[in-house]
N, C-alpha and C. Protein backbone atom coordinates (compact mmCIF):
# COMPACT_ATOMS: atom_id res chain seq x y z
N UNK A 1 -35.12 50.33 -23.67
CA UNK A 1 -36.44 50.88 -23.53
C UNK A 1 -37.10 50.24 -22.30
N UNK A 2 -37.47 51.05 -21.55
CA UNK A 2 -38.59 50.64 -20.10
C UNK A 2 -39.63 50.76 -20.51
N UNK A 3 -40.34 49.69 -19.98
CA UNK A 3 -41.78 49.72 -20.32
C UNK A 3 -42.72 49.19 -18.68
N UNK A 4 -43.36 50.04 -17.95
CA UNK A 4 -43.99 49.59 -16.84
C UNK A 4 -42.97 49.73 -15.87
N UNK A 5 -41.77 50.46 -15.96
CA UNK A 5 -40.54 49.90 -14.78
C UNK A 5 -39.57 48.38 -14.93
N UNK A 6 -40.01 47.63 -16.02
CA UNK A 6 -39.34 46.90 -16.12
C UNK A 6 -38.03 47.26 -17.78
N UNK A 7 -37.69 46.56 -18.03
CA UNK A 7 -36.82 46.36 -18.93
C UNK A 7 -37.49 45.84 -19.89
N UNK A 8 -37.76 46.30 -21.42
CA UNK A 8 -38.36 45.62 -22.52
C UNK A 8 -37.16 44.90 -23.18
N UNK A 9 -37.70 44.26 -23.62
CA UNK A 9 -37.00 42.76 -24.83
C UNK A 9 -37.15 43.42 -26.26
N UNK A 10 -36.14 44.05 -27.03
CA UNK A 10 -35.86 44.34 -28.18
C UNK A 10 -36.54 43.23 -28.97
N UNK A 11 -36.91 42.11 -28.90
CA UNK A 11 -37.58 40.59 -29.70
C UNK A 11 -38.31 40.59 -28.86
N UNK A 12 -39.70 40.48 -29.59
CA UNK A 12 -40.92 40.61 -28.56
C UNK A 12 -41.07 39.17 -28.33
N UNK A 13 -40.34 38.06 -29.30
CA UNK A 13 -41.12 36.52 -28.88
C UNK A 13 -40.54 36.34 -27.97
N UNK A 14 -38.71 37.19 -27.53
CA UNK A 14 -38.23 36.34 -26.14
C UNK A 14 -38.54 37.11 -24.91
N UNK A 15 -39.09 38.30 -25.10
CA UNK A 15 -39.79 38.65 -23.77
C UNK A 15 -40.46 37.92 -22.86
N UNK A 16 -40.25 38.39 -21.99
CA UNK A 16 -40.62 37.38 -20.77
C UNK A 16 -42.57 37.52 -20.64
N UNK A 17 -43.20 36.63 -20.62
CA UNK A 17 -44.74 36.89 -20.12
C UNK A 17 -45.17 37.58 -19.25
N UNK A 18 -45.86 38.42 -19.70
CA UNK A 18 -46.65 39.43 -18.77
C UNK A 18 -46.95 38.92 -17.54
N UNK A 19 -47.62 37.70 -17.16
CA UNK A 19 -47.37 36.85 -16.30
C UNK A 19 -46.94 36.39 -15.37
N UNK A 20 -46.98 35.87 -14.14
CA UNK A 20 -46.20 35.18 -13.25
C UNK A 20 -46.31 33.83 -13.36
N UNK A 21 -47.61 33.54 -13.46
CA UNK A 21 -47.54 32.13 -14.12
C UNK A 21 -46.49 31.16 -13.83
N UNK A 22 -45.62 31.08 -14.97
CA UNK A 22 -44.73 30.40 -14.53
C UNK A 22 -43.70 30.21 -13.51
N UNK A 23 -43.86 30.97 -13.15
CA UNK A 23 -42.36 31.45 -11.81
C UNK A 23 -43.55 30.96 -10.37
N UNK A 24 -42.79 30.22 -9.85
CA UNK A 24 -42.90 29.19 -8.16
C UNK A 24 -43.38 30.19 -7.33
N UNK A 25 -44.29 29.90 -7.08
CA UNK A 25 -44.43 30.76 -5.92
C UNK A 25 -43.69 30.24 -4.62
N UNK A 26 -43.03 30.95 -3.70
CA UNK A 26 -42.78 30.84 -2.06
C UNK A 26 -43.43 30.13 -1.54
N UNK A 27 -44.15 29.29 -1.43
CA UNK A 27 -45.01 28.06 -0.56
C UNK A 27 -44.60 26.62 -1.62
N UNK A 28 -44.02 27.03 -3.51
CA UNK A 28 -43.94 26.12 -3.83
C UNK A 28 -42.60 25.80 -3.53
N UNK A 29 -41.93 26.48 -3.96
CA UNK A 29 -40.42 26.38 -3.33
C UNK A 29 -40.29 25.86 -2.03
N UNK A 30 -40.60 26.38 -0.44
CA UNK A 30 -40.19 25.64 0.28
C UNK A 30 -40.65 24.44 0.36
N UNK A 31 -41.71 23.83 -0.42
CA UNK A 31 -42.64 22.59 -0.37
C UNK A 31 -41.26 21.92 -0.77
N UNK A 32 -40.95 21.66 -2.03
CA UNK A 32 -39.55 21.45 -2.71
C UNK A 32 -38.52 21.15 -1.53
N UNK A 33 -38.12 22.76 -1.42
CA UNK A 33 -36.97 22.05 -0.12
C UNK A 33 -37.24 21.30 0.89
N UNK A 34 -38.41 21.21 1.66
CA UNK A 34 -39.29 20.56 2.39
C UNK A 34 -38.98 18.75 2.22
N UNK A 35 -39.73 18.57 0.64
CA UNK A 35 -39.45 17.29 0.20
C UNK A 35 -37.88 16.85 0.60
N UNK A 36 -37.02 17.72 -0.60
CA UNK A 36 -35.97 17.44 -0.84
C UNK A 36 -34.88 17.13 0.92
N UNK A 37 -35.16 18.02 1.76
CA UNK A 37 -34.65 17.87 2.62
C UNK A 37 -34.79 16.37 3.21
N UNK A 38 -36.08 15.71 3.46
CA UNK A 38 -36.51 14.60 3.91
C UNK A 38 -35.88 13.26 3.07
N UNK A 39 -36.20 13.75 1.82
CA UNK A 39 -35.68 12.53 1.02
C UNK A 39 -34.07 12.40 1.11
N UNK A 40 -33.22 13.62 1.06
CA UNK A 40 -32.26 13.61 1.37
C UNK A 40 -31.46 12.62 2.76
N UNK A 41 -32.42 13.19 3.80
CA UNK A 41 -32.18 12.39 5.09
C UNK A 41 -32.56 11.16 5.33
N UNK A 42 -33.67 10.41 4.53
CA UNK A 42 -33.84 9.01 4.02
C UNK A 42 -32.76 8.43 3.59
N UNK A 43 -31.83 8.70 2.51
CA UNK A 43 -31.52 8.38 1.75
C UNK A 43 -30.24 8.01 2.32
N UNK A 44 -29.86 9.35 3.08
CA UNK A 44 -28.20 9.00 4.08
C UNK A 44 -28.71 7.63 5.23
N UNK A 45 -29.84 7.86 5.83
CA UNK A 45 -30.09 6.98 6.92
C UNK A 45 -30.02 5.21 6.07
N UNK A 46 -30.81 5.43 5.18
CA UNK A 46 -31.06 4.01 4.12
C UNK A 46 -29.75 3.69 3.94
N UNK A 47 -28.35 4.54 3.24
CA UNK A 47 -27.35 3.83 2.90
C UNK A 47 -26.46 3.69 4.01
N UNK A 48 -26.83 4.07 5.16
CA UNK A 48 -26.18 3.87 6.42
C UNK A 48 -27.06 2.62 7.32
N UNK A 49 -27.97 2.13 7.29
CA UNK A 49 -29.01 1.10 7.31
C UNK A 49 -28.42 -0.16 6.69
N UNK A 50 -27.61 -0.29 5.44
CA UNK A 50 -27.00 -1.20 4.89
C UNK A 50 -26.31 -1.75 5.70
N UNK A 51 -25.34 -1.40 6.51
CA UNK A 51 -23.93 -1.61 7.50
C UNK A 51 -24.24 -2.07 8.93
N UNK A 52 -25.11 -1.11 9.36
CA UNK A 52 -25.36 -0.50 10.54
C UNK A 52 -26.45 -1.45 10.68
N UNK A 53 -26.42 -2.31 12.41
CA UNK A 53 -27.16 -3.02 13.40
C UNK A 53 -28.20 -1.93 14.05
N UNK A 54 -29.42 -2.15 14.22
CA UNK A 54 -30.33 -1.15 14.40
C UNK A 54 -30.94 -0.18 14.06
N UNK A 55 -31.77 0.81 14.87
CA UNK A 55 -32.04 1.47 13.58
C UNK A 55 -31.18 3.33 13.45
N UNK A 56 -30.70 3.61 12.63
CA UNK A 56 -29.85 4.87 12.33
C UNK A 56 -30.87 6.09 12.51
N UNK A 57 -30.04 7.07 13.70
CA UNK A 57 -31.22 8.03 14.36
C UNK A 57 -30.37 9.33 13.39
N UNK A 58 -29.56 9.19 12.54
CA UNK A 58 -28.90 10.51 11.57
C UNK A 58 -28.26 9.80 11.12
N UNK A 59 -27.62 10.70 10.08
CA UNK A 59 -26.67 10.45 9.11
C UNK A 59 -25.87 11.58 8.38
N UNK A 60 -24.74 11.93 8.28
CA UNK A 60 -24.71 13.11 7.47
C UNK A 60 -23.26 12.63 6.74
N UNK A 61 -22.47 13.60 6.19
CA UNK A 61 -21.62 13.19 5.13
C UNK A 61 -20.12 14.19 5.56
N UNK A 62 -19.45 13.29 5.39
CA UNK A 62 -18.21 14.06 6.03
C UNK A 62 -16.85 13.93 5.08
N UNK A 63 -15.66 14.46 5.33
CA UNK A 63 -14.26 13.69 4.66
C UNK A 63 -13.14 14.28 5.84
N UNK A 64 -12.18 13.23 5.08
CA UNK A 64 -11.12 13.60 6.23
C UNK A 64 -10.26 14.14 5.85
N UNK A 65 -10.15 14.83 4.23
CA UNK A 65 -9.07 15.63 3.31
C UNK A 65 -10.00 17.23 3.07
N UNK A 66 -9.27 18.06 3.19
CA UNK A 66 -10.19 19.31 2.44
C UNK A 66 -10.11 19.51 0.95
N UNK A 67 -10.68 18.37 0.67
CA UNK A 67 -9.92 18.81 -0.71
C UNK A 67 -10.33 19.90 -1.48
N UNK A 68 -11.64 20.88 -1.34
CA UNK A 68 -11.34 21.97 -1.80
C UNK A 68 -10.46 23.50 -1.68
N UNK A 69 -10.03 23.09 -0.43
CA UNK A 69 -9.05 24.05 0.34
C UNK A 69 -8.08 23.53 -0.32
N UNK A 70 -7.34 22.99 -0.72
CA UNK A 70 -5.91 22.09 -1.30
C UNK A 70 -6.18 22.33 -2.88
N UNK A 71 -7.12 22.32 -3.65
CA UNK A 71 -7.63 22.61 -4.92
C UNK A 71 -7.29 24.02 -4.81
N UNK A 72 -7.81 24.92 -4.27
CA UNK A 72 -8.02 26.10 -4.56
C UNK A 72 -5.99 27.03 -4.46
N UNK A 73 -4.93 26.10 -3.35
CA UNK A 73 -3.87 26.44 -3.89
C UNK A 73 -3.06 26.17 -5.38
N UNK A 74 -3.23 27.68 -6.03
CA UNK A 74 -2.87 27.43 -7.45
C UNK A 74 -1.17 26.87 -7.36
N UNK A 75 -1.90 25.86 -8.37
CA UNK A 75 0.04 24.88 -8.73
C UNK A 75 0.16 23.82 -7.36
N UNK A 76 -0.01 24.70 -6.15
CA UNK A 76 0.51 23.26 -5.74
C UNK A 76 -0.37 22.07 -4.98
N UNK A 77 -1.81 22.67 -4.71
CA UNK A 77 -2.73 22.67 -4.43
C UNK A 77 -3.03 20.99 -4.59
N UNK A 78 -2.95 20.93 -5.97
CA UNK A 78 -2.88 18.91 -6.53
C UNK A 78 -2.16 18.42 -5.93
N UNK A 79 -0.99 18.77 -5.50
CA UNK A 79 0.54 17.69 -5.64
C UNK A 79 0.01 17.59 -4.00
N UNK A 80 -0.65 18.47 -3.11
CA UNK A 80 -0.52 18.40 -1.77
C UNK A 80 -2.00 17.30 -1.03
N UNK A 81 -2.48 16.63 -2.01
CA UNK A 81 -3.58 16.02 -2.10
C UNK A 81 -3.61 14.93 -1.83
N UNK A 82 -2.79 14.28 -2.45
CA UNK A 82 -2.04 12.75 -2.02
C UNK A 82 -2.09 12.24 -0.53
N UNK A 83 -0.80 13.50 -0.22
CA UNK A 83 -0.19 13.66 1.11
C UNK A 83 -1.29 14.12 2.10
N UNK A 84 -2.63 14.71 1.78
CA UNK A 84 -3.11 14.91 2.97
C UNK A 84 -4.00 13.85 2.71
N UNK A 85 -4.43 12.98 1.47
CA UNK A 85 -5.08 11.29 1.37
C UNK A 85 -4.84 10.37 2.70
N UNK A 86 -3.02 10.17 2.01
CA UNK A 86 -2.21 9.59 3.09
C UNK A 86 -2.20 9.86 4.47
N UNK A 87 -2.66 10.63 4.98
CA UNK A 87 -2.41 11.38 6.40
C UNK A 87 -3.57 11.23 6.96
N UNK A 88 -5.13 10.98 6.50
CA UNK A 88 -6.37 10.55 6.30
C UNK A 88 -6.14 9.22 6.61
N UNK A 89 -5.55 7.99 5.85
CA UNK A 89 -5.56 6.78 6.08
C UNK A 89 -4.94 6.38 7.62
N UNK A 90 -3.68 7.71 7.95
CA UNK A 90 -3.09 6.80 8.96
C UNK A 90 -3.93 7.03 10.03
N UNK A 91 -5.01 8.23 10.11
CA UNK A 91 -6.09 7.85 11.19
C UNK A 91 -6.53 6.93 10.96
N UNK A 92 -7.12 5.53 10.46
CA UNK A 92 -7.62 4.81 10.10
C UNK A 92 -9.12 4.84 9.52
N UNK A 93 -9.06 6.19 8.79
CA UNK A 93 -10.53 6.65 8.32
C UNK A 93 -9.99 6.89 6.76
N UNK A 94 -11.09 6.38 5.75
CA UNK A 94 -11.08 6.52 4.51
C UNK A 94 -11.87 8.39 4.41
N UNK A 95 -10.98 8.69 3.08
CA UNK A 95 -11.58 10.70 2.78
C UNK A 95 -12.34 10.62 3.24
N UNK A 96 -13.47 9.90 2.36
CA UNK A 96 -15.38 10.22 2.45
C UNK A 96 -15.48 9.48 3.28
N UNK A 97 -16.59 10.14 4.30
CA UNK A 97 -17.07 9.33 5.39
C UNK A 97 -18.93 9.59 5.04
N UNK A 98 -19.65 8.73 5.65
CA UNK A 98 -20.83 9.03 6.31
C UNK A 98 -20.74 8.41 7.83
N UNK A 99 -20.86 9.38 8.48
CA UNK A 99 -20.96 9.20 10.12
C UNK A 99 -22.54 8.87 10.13
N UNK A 100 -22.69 7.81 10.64
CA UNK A 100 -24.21 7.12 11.17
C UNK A 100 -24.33 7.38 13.04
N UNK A 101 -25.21 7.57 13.19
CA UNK A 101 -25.72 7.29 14.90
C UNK A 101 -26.80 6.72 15.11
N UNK A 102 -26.51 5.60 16.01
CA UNK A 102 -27.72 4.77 16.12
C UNK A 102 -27.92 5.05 17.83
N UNK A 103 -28.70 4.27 18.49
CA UNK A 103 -29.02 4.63 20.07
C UNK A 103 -27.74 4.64 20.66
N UNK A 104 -26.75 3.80 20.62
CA UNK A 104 -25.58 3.03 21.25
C UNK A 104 -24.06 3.78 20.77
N UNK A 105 -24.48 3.52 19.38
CA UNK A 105 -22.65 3.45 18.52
C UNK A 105 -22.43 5.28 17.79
N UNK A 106 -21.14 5.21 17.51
CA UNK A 106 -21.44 6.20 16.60
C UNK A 106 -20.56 5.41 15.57
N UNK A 107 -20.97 5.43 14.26
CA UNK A 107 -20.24 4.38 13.52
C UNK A 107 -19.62 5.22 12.11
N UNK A 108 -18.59 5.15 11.70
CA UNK A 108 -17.64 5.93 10.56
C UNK A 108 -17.85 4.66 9.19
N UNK A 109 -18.44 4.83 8.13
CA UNK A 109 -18.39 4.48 7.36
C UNK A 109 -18.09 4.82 5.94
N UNK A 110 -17.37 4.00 5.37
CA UNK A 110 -16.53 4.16 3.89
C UNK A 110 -17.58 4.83 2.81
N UNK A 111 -17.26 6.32 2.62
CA UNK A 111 -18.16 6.58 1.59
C UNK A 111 -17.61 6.38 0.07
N UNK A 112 -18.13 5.25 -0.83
CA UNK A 112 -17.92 5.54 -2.26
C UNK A 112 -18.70 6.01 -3.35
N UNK A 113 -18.59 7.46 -3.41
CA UNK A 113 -20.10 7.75 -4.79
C UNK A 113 -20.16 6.77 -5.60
N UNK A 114 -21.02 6.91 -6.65
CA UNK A 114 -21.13 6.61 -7.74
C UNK A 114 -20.35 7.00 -8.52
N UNK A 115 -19.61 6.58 -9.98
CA UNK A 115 -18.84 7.14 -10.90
C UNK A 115 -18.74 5.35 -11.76
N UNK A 116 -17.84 5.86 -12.79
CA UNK A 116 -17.67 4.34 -13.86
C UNK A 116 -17.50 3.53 -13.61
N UNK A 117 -16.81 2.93 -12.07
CA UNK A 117 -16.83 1.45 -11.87
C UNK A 117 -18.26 1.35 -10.83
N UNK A 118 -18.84 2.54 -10.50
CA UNK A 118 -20.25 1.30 -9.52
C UNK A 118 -21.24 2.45 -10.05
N UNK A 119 -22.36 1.81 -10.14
CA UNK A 119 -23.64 2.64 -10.72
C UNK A 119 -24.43 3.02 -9.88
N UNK A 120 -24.40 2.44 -8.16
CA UNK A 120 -24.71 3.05 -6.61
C UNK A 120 -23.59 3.57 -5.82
N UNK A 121 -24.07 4.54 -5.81
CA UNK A 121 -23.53 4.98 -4.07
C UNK A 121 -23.14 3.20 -2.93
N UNK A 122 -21.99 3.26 -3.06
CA UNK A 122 -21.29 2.08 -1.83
C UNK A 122 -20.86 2.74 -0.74
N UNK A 123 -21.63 1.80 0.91
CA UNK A 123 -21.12 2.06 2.06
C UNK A 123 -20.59 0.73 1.95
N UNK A 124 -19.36 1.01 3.31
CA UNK A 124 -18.43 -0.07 4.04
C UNK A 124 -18.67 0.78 5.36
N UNK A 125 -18.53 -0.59 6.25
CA UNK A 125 -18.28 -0.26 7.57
C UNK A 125 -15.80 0.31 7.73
N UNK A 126 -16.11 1.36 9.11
CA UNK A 126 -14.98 1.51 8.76
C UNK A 126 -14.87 1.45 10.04
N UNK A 127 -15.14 2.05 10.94
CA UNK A 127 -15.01 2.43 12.82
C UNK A 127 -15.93 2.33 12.90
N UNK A 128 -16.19 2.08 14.35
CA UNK A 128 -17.32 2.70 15.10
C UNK A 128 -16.91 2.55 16.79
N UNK A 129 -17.99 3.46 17.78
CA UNK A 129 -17.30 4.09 18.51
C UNK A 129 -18.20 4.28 19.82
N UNK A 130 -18.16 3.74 20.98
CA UNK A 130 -19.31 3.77 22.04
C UNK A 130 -20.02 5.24 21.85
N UNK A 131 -21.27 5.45 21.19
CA UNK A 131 -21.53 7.41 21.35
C UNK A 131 -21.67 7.79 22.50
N UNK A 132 -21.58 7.45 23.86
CA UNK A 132 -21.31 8.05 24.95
C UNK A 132 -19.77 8.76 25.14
N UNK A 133 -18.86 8.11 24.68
CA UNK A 133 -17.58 8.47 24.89
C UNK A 133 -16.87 8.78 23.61
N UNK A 134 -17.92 9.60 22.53
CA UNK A 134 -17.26 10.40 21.53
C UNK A 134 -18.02 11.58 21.83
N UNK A 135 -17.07 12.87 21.30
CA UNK A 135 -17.34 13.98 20.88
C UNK A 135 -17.17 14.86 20.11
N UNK A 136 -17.82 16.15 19.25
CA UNK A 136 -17.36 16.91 18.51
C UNK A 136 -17.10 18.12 18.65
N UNK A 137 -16.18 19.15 17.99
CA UNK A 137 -16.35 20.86 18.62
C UNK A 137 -16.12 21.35 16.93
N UNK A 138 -17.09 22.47 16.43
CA UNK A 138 -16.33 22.67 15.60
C UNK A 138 -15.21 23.56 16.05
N UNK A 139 -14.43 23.48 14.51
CA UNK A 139 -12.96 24.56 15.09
C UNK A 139 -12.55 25.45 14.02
N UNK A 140 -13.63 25.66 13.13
CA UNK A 140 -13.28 26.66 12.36
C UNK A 140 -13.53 26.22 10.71
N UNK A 141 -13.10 27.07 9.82
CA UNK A 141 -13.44 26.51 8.46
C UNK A 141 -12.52 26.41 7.95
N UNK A 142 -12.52 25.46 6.77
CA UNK A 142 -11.32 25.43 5.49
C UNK A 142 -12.00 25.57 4.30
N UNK A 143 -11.56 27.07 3.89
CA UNK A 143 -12.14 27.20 2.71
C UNK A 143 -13.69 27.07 2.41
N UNK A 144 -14.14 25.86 1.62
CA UNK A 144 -15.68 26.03 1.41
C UNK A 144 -16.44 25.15 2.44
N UNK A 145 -15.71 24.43 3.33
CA UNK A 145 -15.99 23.41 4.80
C UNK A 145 -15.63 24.13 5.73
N UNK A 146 -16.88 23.17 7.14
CA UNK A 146 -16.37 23.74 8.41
C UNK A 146 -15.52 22.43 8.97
N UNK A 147 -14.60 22.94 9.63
CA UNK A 147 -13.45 22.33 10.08
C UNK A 147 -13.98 21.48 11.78
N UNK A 148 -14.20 19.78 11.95
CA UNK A 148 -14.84 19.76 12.74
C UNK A 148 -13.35 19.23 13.78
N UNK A 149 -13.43 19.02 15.16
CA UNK A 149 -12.75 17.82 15.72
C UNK A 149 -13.60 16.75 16.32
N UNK A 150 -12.91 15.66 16.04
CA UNK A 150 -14.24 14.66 16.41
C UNK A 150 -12.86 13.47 17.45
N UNK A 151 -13.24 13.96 18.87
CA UNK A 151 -12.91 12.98 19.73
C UNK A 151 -13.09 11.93 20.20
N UNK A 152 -12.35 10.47 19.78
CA UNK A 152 -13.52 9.72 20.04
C UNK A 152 -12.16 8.54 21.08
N UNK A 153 -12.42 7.34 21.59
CA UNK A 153 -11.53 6.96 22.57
C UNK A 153 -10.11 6.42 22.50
N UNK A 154 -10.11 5.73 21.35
CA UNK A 154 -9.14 5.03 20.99
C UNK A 154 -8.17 6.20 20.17
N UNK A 155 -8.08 7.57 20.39
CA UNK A 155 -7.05 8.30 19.33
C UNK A 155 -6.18 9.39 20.70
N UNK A 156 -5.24 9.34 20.42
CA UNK A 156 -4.72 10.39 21.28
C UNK A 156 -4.83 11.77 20.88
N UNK A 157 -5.05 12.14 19.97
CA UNK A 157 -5.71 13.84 19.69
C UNK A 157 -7.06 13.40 18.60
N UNK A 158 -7.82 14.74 18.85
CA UNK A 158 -9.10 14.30 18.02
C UNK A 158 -8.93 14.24 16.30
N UNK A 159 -9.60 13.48 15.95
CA UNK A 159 -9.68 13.22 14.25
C UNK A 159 -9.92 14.53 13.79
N UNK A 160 -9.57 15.44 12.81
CA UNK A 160 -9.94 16.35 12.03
C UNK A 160 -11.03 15.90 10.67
N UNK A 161 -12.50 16.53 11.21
CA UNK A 161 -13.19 15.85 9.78
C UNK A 161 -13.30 17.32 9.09
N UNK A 162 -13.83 17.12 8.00
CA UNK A 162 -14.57 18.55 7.17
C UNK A 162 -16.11 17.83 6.84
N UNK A 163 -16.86 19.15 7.10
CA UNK A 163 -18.15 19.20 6.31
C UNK A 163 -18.65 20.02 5.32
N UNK A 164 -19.16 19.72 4.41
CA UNK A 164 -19.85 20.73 3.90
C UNK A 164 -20.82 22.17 4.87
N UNK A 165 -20.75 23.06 4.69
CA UNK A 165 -20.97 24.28 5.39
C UNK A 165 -22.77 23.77 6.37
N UNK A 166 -22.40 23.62 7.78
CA UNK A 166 -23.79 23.35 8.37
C UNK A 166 -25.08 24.11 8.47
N UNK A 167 -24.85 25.34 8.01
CA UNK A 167 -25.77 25.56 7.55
C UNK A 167 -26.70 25.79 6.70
N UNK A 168 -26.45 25.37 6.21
CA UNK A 168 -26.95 24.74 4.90
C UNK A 168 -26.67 22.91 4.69
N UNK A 169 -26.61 22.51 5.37
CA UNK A 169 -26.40 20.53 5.58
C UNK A 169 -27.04 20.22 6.36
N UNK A 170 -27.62 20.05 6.45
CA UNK A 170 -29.10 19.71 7.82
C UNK A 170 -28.67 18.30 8.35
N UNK A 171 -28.35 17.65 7.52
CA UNK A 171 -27.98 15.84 7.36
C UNK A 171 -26.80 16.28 8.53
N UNK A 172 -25.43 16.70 8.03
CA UNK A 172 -24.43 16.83 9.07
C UNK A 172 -24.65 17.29 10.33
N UNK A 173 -25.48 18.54 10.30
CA UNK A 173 -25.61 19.33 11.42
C UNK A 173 -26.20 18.45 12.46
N UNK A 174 -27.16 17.59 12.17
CA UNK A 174 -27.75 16.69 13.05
C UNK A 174 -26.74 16.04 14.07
N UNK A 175 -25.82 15.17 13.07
CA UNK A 175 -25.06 14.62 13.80
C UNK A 175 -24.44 15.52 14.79
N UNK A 176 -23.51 16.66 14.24
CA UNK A 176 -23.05 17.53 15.30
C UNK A 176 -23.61 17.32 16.45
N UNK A 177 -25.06 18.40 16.35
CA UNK A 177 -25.85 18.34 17.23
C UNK A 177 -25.80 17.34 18.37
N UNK A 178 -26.24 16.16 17.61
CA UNK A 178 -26.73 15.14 18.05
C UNK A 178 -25.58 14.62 19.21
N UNK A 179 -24.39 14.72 18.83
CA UNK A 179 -22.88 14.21 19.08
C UNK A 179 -22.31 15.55 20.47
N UNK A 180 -23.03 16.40 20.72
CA UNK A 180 -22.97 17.59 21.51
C UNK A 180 -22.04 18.89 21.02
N UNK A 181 -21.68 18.57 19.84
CA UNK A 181 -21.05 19.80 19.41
C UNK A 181 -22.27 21.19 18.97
N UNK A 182 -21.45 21.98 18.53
CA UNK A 182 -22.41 23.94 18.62
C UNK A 182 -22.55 23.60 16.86
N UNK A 183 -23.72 23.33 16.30
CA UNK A 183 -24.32 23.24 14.79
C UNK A 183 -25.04 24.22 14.98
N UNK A 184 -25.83 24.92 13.43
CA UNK A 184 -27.05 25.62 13.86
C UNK A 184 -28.30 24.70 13.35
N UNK A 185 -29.18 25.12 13.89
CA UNK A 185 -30.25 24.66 13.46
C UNK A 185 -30.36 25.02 11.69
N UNK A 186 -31.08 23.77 11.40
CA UNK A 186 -31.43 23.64 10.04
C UNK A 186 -32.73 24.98 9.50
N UNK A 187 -32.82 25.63 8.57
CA UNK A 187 -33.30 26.81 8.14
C UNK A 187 -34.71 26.49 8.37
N UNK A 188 -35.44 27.60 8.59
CA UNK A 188 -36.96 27.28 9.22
C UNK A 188 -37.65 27.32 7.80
N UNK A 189 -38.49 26.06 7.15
CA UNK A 189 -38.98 25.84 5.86
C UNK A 189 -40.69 26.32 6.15
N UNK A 190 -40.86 26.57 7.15
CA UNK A 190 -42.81 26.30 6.77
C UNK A 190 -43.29 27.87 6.35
């Protein structure tokens, strides 16, 4: 049964309120992402602030395995996970990274979430890298990441990182940016 153009509720108590009332308006929502974006970028700069000499001008979040591209091959997808772990270490970069940039360095640090053995988010220092004489390009995607190369002096071909999709990562894209690679700009909130 339609009632007004909408759809009526056979149970009148779970019908929805005549109302808007409750539902966000568009100025509250981007307020939200607004916040959330900032606190977000605090939060990478703060746990990159731990490690890091000076003060951290970005921060964003990276790995050096795809592991949802490797997940998503059914059956063998797990077994090939290890092996691209391993292949991660012999660059001398741990999976999770947070890439920090301060005026000077660009610095690669050990990302460990939270889970049952630590109740914070843990950085380690891992590399770091004159930021004049590193660079990035992206080179395409894997799966639910964009596929970055990140050239920096001491490697004879560039490191392969993944990010979460930049547009929508404001935190990563910075760095890109920042690092001279093609990011897009972060979504216009006001």
């Amino acid at each position: 049964m339609r009632i007004g153009g909408r759809h009526a509720c056979s149970f009148p108590e779970m019908a929805p309120p005549e109302s808007s009332s409750d539902e966000q308006s568009r100025e509250e929502r981007l307020e939200i992402a607004r916040r959330y974006r900032e606190r977000r970028g605090s939060e990478l700069r703060a746990l990159a602030s731990r490690c890091v000499e000076g003060d951290v001008v970005a921060a964003g979040e990276f790995s050096t395995v795809p592991t949802e591209a490797l997940a998503a091959v059914p059956g063998v997808g797990m077994l090939l996970l290890p092996m691209a772990r391993r292949r991660s270490r012999k660059a001398g970069l741990p999976p999770k990274l947070l890439l920090a940039l301060t005026g000077e360095q660009l610095h690669a640090l050990k990302l460990e979430p939270a889970d049952l053995r630590r109740d914070e988010v843990a950085v380690s220092p891992a590399r770091s890298w004159p930021r004049p004489e590193v660079s990035v390009e992206r080179t395409g995607r894997a799966f639910m990441r964009d596929r970055l190369a990140l050239s920096v002096p001491d490697a004879d071909e560039p490191l392969t990182l993944y990010a979460p999709p930049l547009v929508t990562n404001p935190w990563s894209a910075e760095v890109v940016r920042l690092l001279g690679g093609d990011a897009p700009e972060p979504l216009d909130l006001t």
